[in-house]
Protein backbone atom coordinates (compact mmCIF):
# COMPACT_ATOMS: atom_id res chain seq x y z
CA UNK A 1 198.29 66.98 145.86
CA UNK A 2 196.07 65.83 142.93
CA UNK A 3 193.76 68.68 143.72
CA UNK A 4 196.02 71.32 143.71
CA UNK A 5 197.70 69.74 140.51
CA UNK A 6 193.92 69.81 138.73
CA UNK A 7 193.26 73.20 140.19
CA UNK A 8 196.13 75.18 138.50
CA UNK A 9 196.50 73.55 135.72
CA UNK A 10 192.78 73.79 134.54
CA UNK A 11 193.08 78.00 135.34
CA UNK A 12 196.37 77.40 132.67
CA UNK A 13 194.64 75.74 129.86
CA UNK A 14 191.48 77.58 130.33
CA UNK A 15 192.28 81.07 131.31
CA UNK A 16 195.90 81.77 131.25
CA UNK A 17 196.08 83.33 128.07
CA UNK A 18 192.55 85.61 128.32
CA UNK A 19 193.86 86.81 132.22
CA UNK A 20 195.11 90.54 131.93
CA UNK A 21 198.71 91.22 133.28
CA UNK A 22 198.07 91.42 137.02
CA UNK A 23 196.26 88.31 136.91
CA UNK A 24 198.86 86.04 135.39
CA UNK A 25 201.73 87.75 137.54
CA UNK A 26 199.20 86.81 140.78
CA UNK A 27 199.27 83.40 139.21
CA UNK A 28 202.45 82.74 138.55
CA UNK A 29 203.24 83.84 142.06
CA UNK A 30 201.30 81.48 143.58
CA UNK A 31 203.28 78.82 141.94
CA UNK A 32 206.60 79.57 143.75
CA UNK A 33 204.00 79.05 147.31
CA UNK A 34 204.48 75.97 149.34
CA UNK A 35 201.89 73.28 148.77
CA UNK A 36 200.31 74.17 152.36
CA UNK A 37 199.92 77.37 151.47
CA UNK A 38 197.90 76.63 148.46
CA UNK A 39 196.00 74.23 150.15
CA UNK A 40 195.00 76.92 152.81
CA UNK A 41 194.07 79.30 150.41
CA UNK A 42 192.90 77.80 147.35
CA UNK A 43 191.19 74.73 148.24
CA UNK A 44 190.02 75.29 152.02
CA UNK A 45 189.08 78.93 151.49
CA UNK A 46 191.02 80.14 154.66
CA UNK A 47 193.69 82.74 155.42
CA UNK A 48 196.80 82.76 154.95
CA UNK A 49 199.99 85.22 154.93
CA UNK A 50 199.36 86.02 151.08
CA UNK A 51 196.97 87.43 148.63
CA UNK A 52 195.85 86.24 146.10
CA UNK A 53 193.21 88.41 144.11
CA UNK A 54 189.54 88.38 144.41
CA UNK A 55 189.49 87.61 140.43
CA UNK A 56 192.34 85.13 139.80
CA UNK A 57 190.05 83.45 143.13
CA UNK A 58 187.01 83.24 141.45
CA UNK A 59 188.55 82.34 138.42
CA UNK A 60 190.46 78.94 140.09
CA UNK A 61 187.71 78.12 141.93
CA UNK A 62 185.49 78.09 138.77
CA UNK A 63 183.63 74.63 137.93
CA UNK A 64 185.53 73.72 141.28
CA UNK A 65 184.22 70.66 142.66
CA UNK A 66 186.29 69.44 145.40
CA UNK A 67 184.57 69.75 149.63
CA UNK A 68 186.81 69.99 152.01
CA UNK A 69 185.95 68.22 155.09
C-alpha cells in the first residue's frame, strides 16, 4: 500500500529523530501492525483494537494529502 509506504516513511525522515521516547516506541509499534490495521487507523481515521497516540497521529497525518472514499 503506496500510501501507507509514503505515510511512515515521511514521519521517519521528518520526525523520527525530534519525537521524544514514547513517541518513537508508539511508532515503531505500529510497524509490527498488519497492513489493515494501519489502513483503519492511519489513513481512514477509524477505530481499531490499538492506540496509537493523539501526537504521533497528528504528527503522520501532517501535510497528509490522501481522501479516502
Amino acid at each position: 500500500m503506496r500510501e501507507l509506504d509514503t505515510l511512515l516513511l515521511r514521519y521517519l525522515e521528518e520526525a523520527y529523530d525530534k519525537a521524544v521516547a514514547a513517541e518513537k516506541k508508539a511508532f515503531e509499534d505500529l510497524l509490527d501492525w498488519p497492513d489493515e490495521d494501519l489502513w483503519r487507523g492511519l489513513i481512514l481515521g477509524l477505530s481499531t483494537d490499538k492506540i496509537v497516540p493523539q501526537g504521533l497521529l497528528t504528527a503522520l497525518r501532517h501535510g497528509h494529502s490522501f481522501n479516502p472514499p
